[in-house]
Each structure stands twice: as C-alpha cells, then as structure tokens.
Protein backbone atom coordinates (compact mmCIF):
# COMPACT_ATOMS: atom_id res chain seq x y z
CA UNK A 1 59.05 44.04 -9.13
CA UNK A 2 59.83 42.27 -11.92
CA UNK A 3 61.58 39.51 -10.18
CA UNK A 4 57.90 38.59 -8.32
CA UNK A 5 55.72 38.78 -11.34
CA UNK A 6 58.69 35.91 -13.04
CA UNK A 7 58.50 34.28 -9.53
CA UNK A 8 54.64 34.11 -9.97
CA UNK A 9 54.74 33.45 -13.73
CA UNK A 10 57.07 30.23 -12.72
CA UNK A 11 54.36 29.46 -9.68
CA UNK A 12 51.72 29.06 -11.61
CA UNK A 13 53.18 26.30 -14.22
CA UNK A 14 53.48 24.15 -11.67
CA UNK A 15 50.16 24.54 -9.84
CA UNK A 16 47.97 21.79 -10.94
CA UNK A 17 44.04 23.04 -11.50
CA UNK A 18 41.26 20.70 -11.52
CA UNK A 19 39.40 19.82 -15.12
CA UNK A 20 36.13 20.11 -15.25
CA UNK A 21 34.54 17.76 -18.37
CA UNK A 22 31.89 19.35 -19.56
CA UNK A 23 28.83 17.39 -18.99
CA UNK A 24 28.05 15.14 -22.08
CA UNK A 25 24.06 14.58 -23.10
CA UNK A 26 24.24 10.91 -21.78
CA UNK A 27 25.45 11.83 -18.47
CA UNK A 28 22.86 14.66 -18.10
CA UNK A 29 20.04 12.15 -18.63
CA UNK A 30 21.00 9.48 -16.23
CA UNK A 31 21.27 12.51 -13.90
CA UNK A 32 18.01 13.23 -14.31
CA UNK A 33 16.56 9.71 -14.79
CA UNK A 34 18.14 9.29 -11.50
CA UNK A 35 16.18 12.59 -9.80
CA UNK A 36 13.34 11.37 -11.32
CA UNK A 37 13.22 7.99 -9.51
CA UNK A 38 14.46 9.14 -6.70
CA UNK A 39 11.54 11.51 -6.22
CA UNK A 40 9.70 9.08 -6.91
CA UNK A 41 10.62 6.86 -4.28
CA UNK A 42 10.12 9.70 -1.16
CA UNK A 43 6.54 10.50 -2.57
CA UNK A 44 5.99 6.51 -2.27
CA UNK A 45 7.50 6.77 1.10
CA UNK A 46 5.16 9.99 1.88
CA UNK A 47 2.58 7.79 1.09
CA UNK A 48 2.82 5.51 4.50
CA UNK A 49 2.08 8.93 6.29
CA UNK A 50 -1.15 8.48 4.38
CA UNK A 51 -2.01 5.18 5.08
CA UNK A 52 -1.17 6.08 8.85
CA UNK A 53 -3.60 8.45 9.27
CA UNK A 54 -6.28 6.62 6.91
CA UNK A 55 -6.21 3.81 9.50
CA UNK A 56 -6.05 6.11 12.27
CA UNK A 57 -8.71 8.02 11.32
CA UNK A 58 -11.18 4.75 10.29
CA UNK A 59 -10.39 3.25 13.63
CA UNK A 60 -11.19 4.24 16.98
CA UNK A 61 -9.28 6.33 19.20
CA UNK A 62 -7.76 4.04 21.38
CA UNK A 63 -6.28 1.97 18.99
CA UNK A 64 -4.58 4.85 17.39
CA UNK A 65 -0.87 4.84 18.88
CA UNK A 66 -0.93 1.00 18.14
CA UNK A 67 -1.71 1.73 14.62
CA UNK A 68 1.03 4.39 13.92
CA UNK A 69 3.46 1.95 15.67
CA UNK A 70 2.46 -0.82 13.28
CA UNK A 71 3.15 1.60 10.19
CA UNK A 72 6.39 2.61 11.34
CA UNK A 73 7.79 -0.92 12.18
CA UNK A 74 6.21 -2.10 8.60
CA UNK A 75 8.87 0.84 6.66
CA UNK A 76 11.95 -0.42 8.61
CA UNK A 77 11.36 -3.91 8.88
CA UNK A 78 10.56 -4.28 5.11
CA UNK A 79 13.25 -2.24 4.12
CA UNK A 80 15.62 -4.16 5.82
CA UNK A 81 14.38 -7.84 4.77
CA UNK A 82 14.10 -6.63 1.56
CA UNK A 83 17.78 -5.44 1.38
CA UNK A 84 18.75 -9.16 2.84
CA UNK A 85 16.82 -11.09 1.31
CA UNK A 86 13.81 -10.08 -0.58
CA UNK A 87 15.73 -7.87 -3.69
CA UNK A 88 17.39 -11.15 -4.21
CA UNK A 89 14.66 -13.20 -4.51
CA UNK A 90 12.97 -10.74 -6.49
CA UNK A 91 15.57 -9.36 -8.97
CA UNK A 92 18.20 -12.58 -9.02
CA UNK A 93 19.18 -14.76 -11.62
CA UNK A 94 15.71 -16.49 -12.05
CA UNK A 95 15.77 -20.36 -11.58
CA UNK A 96 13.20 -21.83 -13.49
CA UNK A 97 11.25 -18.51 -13.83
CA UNK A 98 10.05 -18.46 -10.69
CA UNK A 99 12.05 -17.29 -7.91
CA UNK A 100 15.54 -15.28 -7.81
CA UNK A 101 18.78 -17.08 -6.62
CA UNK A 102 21.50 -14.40 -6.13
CA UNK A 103 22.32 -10.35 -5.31
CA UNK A 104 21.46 -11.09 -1.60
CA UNK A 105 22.26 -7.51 0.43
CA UNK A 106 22.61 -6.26 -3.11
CA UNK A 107 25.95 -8.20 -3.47
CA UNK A 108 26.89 -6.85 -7.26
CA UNK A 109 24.12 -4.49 -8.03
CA UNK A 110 24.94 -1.11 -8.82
CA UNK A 111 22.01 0.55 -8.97
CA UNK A 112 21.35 1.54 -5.73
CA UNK A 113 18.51 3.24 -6.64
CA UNK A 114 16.01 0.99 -8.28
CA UNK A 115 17.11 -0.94 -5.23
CA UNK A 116 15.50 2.27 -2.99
CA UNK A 117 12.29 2.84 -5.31
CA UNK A 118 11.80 -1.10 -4.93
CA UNK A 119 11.72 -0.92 -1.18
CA UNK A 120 9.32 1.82 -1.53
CA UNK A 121 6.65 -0.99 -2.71
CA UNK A 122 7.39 -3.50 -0.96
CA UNK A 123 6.52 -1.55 2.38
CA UNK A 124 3.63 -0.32 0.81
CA UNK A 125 1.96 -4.25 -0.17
CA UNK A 126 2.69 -5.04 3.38
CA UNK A 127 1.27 -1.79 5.28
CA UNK A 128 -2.18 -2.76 3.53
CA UNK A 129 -2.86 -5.33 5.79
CA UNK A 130 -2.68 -2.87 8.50
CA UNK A 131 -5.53 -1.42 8.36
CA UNK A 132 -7.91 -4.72 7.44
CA UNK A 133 -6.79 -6.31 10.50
CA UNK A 134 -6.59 -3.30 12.68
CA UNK A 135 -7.84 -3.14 16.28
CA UNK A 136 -8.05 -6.82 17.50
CA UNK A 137 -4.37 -8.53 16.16
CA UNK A 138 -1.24 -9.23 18.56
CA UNK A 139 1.54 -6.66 17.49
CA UNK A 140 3.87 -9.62 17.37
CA UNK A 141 1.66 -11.83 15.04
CA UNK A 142 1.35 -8.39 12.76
CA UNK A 143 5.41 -8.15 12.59
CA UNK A 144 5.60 -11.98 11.87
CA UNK A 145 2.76 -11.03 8.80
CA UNK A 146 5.20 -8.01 8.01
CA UNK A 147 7.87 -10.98 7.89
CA UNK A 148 6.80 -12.96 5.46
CA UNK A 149 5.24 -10.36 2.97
CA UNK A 150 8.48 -8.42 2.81
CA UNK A 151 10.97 -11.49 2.59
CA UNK A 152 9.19 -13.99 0.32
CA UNK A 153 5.87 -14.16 -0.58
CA UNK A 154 5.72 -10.17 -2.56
CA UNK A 155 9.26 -10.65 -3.74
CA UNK A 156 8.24 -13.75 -5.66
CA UNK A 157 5.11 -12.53 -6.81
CA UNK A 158 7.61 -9.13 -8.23
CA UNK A 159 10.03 -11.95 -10.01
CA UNK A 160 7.34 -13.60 -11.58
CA UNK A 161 6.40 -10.12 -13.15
CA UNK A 162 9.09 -7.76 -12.99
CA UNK A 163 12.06 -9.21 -13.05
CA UNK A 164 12.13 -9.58 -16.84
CA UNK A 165 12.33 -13.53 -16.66
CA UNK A 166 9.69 -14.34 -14.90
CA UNK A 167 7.04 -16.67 -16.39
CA UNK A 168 3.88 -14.13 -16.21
CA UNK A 169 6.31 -12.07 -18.09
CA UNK A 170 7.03 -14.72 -20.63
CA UNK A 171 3.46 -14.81 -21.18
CA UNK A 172 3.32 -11.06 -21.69
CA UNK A 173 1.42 -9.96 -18.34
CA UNK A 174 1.18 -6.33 -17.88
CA UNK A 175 0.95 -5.08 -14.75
CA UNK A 176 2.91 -1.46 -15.14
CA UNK A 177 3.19 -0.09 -11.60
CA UNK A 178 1.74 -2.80 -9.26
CA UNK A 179 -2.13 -3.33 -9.08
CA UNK A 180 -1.54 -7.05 -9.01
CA UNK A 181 1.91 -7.29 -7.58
CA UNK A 182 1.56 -4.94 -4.74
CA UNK A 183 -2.32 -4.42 -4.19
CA UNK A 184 -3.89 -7.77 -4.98
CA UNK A 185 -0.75 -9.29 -3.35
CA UNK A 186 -1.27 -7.25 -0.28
CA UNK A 187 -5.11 -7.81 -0.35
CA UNK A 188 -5.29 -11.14 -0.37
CA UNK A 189 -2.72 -11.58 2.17
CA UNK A 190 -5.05 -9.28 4.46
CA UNK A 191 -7.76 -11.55 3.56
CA UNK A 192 -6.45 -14.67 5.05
CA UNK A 193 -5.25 -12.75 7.87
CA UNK A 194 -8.75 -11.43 8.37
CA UNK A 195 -10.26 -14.83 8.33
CA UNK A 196 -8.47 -16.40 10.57
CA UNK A 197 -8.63 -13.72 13.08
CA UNK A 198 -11.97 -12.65 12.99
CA UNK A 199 -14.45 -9.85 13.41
CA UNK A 200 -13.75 -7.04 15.95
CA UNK A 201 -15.98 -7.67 19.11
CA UNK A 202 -19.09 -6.11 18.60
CA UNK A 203 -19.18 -6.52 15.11
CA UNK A 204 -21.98 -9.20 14.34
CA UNK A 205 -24.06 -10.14 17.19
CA UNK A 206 -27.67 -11.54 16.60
CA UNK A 207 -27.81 -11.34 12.73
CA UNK A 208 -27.41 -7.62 13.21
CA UNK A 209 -23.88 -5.92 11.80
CA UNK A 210 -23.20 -3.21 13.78
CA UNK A 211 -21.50 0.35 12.43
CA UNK A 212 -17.94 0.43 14.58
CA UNK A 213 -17.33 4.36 13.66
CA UNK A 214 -14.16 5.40 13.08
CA UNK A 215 -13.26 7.99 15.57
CA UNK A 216 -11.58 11.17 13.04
CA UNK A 217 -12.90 10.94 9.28
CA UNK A 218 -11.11 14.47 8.25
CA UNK A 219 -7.60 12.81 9.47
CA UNK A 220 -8.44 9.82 7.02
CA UNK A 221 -9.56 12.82 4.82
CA UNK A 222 -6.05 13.91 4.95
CA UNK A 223 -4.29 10.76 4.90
CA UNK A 224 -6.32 10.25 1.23
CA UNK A 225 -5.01 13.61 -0.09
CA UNK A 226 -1.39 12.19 0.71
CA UNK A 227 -1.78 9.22 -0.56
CA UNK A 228 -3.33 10.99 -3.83
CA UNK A 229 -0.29 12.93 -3.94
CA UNK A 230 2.42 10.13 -3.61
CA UNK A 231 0.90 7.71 -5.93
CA UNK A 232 1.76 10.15 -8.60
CA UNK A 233 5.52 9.16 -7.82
CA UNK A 234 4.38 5.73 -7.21
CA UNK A 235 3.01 5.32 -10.81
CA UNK A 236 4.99 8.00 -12.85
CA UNK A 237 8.34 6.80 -11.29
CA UNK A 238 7.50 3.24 -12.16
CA UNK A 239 8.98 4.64 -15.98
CA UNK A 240 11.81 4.56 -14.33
CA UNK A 241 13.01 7.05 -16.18
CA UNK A 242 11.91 10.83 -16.97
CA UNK A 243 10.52 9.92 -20.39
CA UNK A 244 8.20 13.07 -21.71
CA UNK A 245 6.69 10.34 -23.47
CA UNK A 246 5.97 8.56 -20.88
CA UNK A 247 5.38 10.14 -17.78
CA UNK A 248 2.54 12.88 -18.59
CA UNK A 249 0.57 10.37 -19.76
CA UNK A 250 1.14 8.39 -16.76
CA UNK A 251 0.25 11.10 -14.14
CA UNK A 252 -2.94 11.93 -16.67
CA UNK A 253 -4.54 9.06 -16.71
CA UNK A 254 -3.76 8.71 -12.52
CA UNK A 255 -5.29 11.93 -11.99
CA UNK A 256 -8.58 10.88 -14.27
CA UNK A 257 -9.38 7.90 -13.12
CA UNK A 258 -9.11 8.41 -9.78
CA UNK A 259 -11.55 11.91 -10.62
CA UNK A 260 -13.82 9.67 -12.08
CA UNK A 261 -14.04 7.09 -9.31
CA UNK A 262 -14.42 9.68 -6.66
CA UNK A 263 -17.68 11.19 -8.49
CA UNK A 264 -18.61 7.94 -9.34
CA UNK A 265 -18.87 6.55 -5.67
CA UNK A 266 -20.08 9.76 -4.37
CA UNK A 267 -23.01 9.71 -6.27
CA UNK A 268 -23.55 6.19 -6.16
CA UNK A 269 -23.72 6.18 -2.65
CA UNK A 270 -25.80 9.03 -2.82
CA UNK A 271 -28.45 6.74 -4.63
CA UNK A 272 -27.55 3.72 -2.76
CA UNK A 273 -27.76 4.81 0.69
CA UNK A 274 -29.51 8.35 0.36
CA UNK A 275 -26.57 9.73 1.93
CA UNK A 276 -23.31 11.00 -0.20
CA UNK A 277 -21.20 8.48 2.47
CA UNK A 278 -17.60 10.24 3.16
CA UNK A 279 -16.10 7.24 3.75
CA UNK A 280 -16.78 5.52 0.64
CA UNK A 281 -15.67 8.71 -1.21
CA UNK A 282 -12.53 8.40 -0.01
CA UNK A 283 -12.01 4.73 -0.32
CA UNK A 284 -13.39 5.97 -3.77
CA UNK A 285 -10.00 8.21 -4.47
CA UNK A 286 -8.26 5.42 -3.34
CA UNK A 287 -10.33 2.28 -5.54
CA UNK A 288 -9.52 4.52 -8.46
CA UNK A 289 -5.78 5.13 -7.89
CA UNK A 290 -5.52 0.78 -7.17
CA UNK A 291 -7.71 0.81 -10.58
CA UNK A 292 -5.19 2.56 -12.86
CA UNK A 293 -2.24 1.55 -11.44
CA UNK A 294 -1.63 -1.82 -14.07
CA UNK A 295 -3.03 0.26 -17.14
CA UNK A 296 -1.43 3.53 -16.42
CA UNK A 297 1.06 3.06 -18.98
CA UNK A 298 -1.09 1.40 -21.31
CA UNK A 299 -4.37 3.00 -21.01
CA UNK A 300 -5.72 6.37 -22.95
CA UNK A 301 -7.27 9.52 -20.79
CA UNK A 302 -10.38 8.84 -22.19
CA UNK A 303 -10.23 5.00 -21.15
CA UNK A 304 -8.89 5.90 -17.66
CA UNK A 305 -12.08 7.62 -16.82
CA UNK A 306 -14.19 4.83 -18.03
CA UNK A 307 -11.80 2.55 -15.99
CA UNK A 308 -12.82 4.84 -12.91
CA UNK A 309 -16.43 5.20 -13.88
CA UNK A 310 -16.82 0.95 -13.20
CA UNK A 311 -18.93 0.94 -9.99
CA UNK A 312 -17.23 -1.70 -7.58
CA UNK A 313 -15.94 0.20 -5.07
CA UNK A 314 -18.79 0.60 -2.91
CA UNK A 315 -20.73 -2.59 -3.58
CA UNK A 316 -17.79 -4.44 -3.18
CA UNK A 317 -17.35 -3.25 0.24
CA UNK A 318 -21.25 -3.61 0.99
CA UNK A 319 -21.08 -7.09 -0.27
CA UNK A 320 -17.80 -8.33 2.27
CA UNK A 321 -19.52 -6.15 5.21
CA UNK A 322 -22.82 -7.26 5.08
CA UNK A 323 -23.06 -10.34 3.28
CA UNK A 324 -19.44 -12.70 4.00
CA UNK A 325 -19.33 -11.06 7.28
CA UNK A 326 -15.62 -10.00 6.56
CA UNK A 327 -14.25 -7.12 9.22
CA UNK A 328 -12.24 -4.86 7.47
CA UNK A 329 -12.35 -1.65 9.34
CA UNK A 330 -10.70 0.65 6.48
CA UNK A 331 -11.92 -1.35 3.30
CA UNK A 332 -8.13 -2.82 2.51
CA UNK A 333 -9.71 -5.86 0.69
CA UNK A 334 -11.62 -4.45 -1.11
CA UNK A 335 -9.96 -1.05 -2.09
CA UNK A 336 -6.71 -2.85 -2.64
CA UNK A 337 -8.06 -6.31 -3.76
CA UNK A 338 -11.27 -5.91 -5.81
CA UNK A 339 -10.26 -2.40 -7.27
CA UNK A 340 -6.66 -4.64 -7.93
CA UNK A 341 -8.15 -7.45 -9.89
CA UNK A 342 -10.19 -4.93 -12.02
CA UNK A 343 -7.22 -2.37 -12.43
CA UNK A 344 -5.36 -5.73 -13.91
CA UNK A 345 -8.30 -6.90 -16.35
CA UNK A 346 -8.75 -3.53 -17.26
CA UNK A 347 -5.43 -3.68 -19.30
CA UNK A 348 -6.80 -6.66 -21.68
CA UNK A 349 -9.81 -4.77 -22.33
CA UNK A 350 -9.25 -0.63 -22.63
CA UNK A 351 -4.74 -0.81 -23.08
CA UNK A 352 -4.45 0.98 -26.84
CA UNK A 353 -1.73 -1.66 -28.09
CA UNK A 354 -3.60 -5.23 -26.40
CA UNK A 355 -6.58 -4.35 -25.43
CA UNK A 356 -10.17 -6.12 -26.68
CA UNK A 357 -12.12 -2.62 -27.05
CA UNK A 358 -9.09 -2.29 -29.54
CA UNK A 359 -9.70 -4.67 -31.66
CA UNK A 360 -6.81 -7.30 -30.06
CA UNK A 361 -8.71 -10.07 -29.00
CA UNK A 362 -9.27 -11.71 -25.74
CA UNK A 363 -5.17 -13.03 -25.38
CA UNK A 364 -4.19 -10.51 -23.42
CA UNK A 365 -7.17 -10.69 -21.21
CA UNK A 366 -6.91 -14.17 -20.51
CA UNK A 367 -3.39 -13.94 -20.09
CA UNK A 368 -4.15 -11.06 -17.05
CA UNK A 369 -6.69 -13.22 -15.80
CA UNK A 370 -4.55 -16.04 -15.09
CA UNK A 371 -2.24 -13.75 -13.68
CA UNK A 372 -4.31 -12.59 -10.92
CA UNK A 373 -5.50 -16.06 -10.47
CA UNK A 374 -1.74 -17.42 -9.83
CA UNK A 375 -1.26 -14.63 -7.58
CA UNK A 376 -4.13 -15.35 -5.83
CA UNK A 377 -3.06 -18.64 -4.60
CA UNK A 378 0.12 -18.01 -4.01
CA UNK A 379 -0.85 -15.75 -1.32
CA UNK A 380 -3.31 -17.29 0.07
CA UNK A 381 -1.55 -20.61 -0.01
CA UNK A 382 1.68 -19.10 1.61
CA UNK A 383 -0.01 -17.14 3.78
CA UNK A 384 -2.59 -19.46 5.10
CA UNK A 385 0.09 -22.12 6.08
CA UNK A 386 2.37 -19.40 7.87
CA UNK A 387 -0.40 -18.20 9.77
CA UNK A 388 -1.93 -21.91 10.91
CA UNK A 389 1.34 -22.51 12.23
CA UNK A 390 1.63 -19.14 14.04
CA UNK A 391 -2.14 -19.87 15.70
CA UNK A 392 -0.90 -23.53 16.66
CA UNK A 393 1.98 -21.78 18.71
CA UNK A 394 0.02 -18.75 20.31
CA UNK A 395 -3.21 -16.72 19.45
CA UNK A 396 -3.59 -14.62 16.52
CA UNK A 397 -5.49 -11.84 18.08
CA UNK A 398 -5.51 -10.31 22.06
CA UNK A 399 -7.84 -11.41 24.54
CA UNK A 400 -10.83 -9.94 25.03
CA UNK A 401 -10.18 -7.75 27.67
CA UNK A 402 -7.42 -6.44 25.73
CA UNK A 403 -9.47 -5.51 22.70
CA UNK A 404 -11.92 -3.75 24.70
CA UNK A 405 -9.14 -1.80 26.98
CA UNK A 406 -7.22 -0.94 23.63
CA UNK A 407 -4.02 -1.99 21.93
CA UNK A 408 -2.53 1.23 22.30
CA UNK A 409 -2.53 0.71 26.52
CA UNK A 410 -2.30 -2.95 26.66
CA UNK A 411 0.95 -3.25 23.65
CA UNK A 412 2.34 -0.05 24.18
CA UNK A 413 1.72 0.97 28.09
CA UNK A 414 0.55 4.55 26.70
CA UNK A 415 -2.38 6.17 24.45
CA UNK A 416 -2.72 8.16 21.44
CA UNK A 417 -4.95 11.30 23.49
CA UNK A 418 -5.36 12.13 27.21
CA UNK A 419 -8.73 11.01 28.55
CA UNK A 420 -8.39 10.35 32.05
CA UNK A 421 -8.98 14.09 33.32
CA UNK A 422 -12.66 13.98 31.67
CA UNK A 423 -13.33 10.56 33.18
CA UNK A 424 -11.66 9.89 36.10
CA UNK A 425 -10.78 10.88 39.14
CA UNK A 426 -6.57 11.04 40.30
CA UNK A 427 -6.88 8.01 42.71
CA UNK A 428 -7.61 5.72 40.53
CA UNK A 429 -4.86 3.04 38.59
CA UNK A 430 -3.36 3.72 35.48
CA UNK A 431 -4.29 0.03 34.15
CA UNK A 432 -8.03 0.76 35.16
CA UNK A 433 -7.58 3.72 32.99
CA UNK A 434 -7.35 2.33 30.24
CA UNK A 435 -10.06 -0.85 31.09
CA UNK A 436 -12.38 1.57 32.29
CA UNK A 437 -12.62 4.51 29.97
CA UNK A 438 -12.52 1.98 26.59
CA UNK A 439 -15.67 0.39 28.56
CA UNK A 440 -17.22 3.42 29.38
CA UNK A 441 -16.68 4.15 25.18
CA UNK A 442 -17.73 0.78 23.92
CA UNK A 443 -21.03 1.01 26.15
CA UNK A 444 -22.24 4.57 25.72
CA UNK A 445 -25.84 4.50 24.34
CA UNK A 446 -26.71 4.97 21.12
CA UNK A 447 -27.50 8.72 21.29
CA UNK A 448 -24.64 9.55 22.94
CA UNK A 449 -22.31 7.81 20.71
CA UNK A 450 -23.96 9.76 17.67
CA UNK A 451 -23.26 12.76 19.14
C-alpha cells in the first residue's frame, strides 16, 4: 500500500495542470465592451426583420415576396462588399480626408468586431431605399442600387465622419450614431432613385392622387415595434463601449423622443386630417428614432422630447405626396431624410456642450448644416450618374404589365399568399394567375376595395 500512494505521490509531480490567470480588471472590460457591441450589432441586424415587414405591410400583397427577397439580398450583398471593399474605403488610411486607401477584406484590422457592428449600418442605409421604390423597380436595377450604396458612396460619406480623419470631422461635425451618415445618406439616394423611376401606376392620373393602400397595417405595426427595439442597439452600441456614463443616457433620450414624436403625430394628424392616421403614427415612432439618432449622445432627456415634439413628420410626407408628386409608398424620404436633416441640426441647437439654446453660438450649427449639405450632393451626384447610365443600358422599372401582374410572380415565378382557389377556376394558366387576379385587385370598385 505504501508503495502506490509513493507511486502516485511521484505521478503527480510530473503531471502538468493548466494555469488559470485570474482575470485582471482590463481584460474584464474589453470582455464586456466586446458583449456590449456585439449585442448591439444583432439588435441592428433584428432591425431588417422590421423594415421587412414595414414594407410588406405598406405595400400591397402581391408585391410582398419580392419585397422580403429584396431585404434579404440587401444583408448579404452589403455585408460582403463592405468586407471587400467598403470597410476600406471607409476606415483606411484617409488620403486627403476624403476617402480611405487601405485594410481591403480587413487586411490588418483586428477588431473584428467594430468591423461586424459597421456592417450592421451599412445594410441598414441601403435597405431604406427599399421601401421608397417598392412595387414598380427591376430586382436587378435594385441590386445594382444595393451595389453602389454598400461599396462606395455610404462608405465615403462614413470616412468623411467617422473615420476620425475625415474633413467633416476636422470641422467638428457630430453626427453620433448615423442620422446623416446612414439616414440622410440612404434618403437621398432613394430620392434620386424615386425620380427617375417614377410613380407607381395609378398613382396620379387627372390632377387627382390616388390612396394605393397598403394591404396589412398591423404587420407594419409589428415591423415598427422591431425596429423600436433594435435601434436601442443601433444607438446605445454606437458608444462602442458599455460606458454607464454613456449608454443610459443614450437609450433615454431614444426612448423619449421617439415617445414624443409618436404623440406628437398622432394628434397632429388627428387635427390635420380628423382622423388619428395609423400610418403616420408609425412613421411617427420611426421620424423620432431618425430624429435622435445624431444628438443621442449629445442631447439632454428634456431636449430629446422637444427634439420629438418638432412637427415634420407628417407634413413632410403630405407635402412630397401631394404637392412634388413624389411616390414613396412607406414614407423612406421623408422618415429617413427630412426627420435626418433635422435629427443633424438638432445637435447645433439643443446638444448641452455646442448647442445655441446653450449659449454656444451658431458654429456648430453651421458647421452641421454644411454637413448635410455635402452629403447631400454627394449622393445625389453619385447616384444620379450611376443610375443615368443604368437607364441608358436597360429600363429602370418593369413594364407595365409586370407592375400590374406583380413583382412577386413576374421576378420570382411564385407569390407571397394563395389566391387562385378564391378566384379561379383549376383550368386556367399559372401566368394568367397572376395577370388576372392583380387585375381583378387593381380594378375592384371603390366600395369593395374599402371593405
């Protein structure tokens, strides 16, 4: 007995164990600086659930499957380019302050995961021109748009203003977790895309502008509530790190604004139209979480609400509807656009440290003015250009007969929801299906379409 207890004594000094360090304080933070981010980046990626079934539900039926399609190609394909080529151009060693020149497929960067958060947003300035041109564009001429956004035109637009040497940055332009860089950029992209396509059919005929209802409003309902719920990653991880002094504020001033916008546009409608419009409330939740998005950093509770409070939501879409004539079937343009430019002023005027209500002049006002303004024409400039060439090679948008059939049948052979059995009898073609039934839709009187 004694001889195996020496023979295990003798064992055991030359078994190795592992060693364990015990973790240090730094190393527990980046840990959870790193969770932090991280969750932020799958709420922002939550978020293009949202903006699939805000489009969806804002649209009519038998564009649906089209629509979802366009989402999903918008999170690959952008993540992708922007792993080639765009986190490059945005986060490179800047030449000249304006564009990035190096760190192409992430060649020497290390942190992988700014690299995931920033794909994250640059999906999400693209997928906004989903909806506004929804319903009448060629699925190739969307992907080409997709293209462009994701591999140059956002990731200068992000070097100009986030990657710490770019020359709105030099001027001290504030733009905390994207209200200009993604949403304006996004919006005016849209825009031009808009413009050159043109309405939906049906849209404008005889000086009259006709209401093209959107065929499931508690879908869109849901959609908002998700993208409610990611934005609080997409602002509060834009600290980029899980800073208590940082981040409750953050989320705060998110949740207030957007609070106040909602009531606000409710109630406004209410007044407007005699009718508390459900559609404009939720573009109202959105407007508001566009609004905060520069300031939310920079801007008190109490000035978030008054930032949400600014009526220009619903008048702004009013005003492109009815008066420039500009289809957007979801409000993109405006939500994204107008509610971006006045999120981005809103920093010179209400942010504690720059602001003008604080007693700091108008410098940092005019220097977010001229912000917006350069990113303005950028976009439309870049985008205008791509998309002349594109319409010199092939047409923007589907032929008629395709727009009244559908996208879903005529791009994708298939449709969102089963209509034939309450339409049509079994002899009949599955291509007439679809021409047939999205007649039948687009013609049913007045009464019945109500119903």
């Amino acid at each position: 007995m004694l001889r195996k207890c020496l023979f295990l004594i003798l064992l055991t000094c030359f078994i190795t164990f592992p060693v364990y360090a015990a973790p240090t304080t730094a190393s527990l933070e980046t840990s959870i600086n790193l969770v932090w981010v991280m969750l932020g980046a799958i709420l922002v990626f939550f978020m293009h659930a949202g903006f699939a079934m805000v489009e969806v539900g804002f649209t009519r039926a038998k564009n649906s499957l089209n629509i979802l399609m366009k989402n999903l190609f918008t999170i690959c394909i952008g993540s992708l380019l922007f792993y080639f080529v765009g986190y490059g151009l945005m986060f490179g060693t800047s030449s000249s302050s304006f564009i990035g020149t190096n760190s192409f497929m992430l060649n020497n960067v290390e942190d992988i995961g700014f690299f995931i958060f920033q794909a994250m947003f640059v999906a999400t300035c693209a997928t906004i021109i989903s909806g506004a041109v929804a319903e009448r564009i060629k699925l190739s001429v969307y992907l080409f748009i997709v293209i462009a956004m994701t591999a140059f035109i956002y990731p200068v637009v992000g070097h100009w203003v986030w990657q710490g040497n770019g020359w709105l940055t030099d001027l001290g332009f504030v733009d905390f977790a994207g209200s200009t860089v993604v949403h304006l950029t996004g919006a005016t992209g849209a825009l031009i895309a808009v413009l050159l396509l043109g309405p939906r059919l049906g849209k404008y005929s005889e000086n009259k502008i006709n209401v093209i209802q959107g065929h499931n409003i508690p879908i869109a309902a849901l959609g908002v509530f998700i993208l409610w719920l990611g934005w609080f990653g997409f602002n509060g991880g834009s600290s980029m790190d899980a800073d208590p002094a940082i981040v409750p504020s953050v989320i705060g001033t998110t949740l207030l604004s957007t609070s106040a916008s909602l009531v606000t546009s409710s109630f406004y409608s209410k007044l407007r139209f005699k009718r508390v419009d459900a559609s404009l409330s939720l573009n109202g939740v959105l407007g508001g979480l566009v609004g905060i998005t520069a300031g939310c950093a920079e801007i008190s509770l109490t000035g978030s609400i008054i930032v949400g409070v600014i009526i220009i939501l619903v008048e702004g879409i009013h005003f492109l509807d009815t008066k420039l004539q500009v289809d957007d079937p979801v409000g993109a343009i405006t939500v994204h656009g107008i509610c971006g430019i006045w999120g981005t002023l809103s920093v010179g005027l209400f942010s504690t440290s720059t602001g003008l209500f604080y007693g700091h002049g108008i410098a940092q006002l005019g220097v977010q003015a001229m912000g917006v303004i350069a990113v303005i024409i950028w976009t439309m400039t870049v985008m205008g250009v791509l998309l002349s060439i594109v319409s010199r090679i092939t047409s923007l948008r589907v032929s008629k007969e395709e727009e009244i059939a559908g996208l879903d049948f005529t791009e994708h052979g298939s449709n969102a929801y089963e209509f034939k059995e309450a339409f049509f009898s079994t002899d009949e073609e599955p291509f007439s299906h679809g021409l047939r039934l999205a007649e039948r839709l687009n013609n049913l009187p007045k009464s019945e379409e109500a119903s």
